[in-house]
Protein backbone atom coordinates (compact mmCIF):
# COMPACT_ATOMS: atom_id res chain seq x y z
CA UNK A 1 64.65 -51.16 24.02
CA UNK A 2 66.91 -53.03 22.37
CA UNK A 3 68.18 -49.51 20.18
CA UNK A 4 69.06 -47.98 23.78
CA UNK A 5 71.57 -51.35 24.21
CA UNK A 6 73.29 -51.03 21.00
CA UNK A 7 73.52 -47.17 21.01
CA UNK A 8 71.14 -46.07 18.68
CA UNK A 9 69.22 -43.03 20.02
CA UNK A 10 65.57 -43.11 19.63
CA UNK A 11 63.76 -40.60 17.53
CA UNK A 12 62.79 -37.43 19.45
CA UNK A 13 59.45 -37.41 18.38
CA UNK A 14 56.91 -39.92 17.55
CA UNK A 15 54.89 -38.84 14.62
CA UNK A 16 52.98 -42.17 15.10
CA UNK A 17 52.11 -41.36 18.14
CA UNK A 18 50.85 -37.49 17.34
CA UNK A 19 48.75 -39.06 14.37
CA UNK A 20 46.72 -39.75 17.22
CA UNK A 21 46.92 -37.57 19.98
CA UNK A 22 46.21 -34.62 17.79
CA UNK A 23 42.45 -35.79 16.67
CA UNK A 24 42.09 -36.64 19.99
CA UNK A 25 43.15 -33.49 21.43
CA UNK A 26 41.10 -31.43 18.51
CA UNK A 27 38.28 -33.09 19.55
CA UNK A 28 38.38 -31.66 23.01
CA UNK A 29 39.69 -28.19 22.92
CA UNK A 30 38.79 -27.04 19.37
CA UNK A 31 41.41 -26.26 17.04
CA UNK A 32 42.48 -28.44 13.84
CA UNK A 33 45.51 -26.91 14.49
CA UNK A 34 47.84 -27.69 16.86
CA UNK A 35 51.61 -27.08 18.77
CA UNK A 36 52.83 -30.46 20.60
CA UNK A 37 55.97 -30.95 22.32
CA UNK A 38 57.14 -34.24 23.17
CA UNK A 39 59.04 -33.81 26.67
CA UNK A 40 61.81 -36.67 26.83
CA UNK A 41 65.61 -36.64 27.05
CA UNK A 42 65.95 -35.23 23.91
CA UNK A 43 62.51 -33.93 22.93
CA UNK A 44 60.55 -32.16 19.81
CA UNK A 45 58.21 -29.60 18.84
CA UNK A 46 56.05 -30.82 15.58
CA UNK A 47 52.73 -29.07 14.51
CA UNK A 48 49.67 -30.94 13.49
CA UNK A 49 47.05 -29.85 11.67
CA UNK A 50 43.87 -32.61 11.07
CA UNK A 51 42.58 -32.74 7.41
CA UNK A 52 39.49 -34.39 6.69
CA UNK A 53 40.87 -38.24 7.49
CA UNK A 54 44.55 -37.41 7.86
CA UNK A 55 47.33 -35.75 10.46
CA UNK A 56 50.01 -34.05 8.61
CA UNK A 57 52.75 -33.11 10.64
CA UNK A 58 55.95 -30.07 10.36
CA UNK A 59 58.37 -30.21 12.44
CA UNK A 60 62.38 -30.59 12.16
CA UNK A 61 64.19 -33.30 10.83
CA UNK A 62 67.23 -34.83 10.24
CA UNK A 63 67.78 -37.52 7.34
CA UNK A 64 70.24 -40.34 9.17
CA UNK A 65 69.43 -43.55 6.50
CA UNK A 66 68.55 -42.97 2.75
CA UNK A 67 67.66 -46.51 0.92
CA UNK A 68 66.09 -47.85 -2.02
CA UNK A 69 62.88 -50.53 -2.00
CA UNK A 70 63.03 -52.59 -5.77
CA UNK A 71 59.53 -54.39 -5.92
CA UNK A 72 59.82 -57.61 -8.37
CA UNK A 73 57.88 -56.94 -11.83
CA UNK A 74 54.59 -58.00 -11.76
């Protein structure tokens, strides 16, 4: 919540959240392969297709931060 106070919009769609909802919406109707649309303010459309133990996702994106992670040696 605290994003929506300083002005930083949230992302329109949760891949975290899909990693889940598609097995569990497989499960029930069928296909590994599915459309999802996340229906907020601003909203996504992302496909997810289950492979063995893993969700990969498509969708659109839009790179807004690009950094660099320097582990120390050992």
């Amino acid at each position: 919540m605290w994003s929506a106070i300083v002005g930083i919009d949230e992302d329109p769609v949760t891949g975290s959240a899909h990693c889940t909802l598609a097995p569990y919406w497989s499960a029930r109707l069928g296909p590994s392969s599915l459309r999802a649309r996340q229906i907020s303010a601003r909203g996504g459309d992302l496909w997810c297709e289950l492979r063995d133990d893993r969700v990969l996702l498509r969708g659109h994106a839009v790179l807004v931060l690009r950094g660099k992670l320097i582990l120390p040696d050992g």
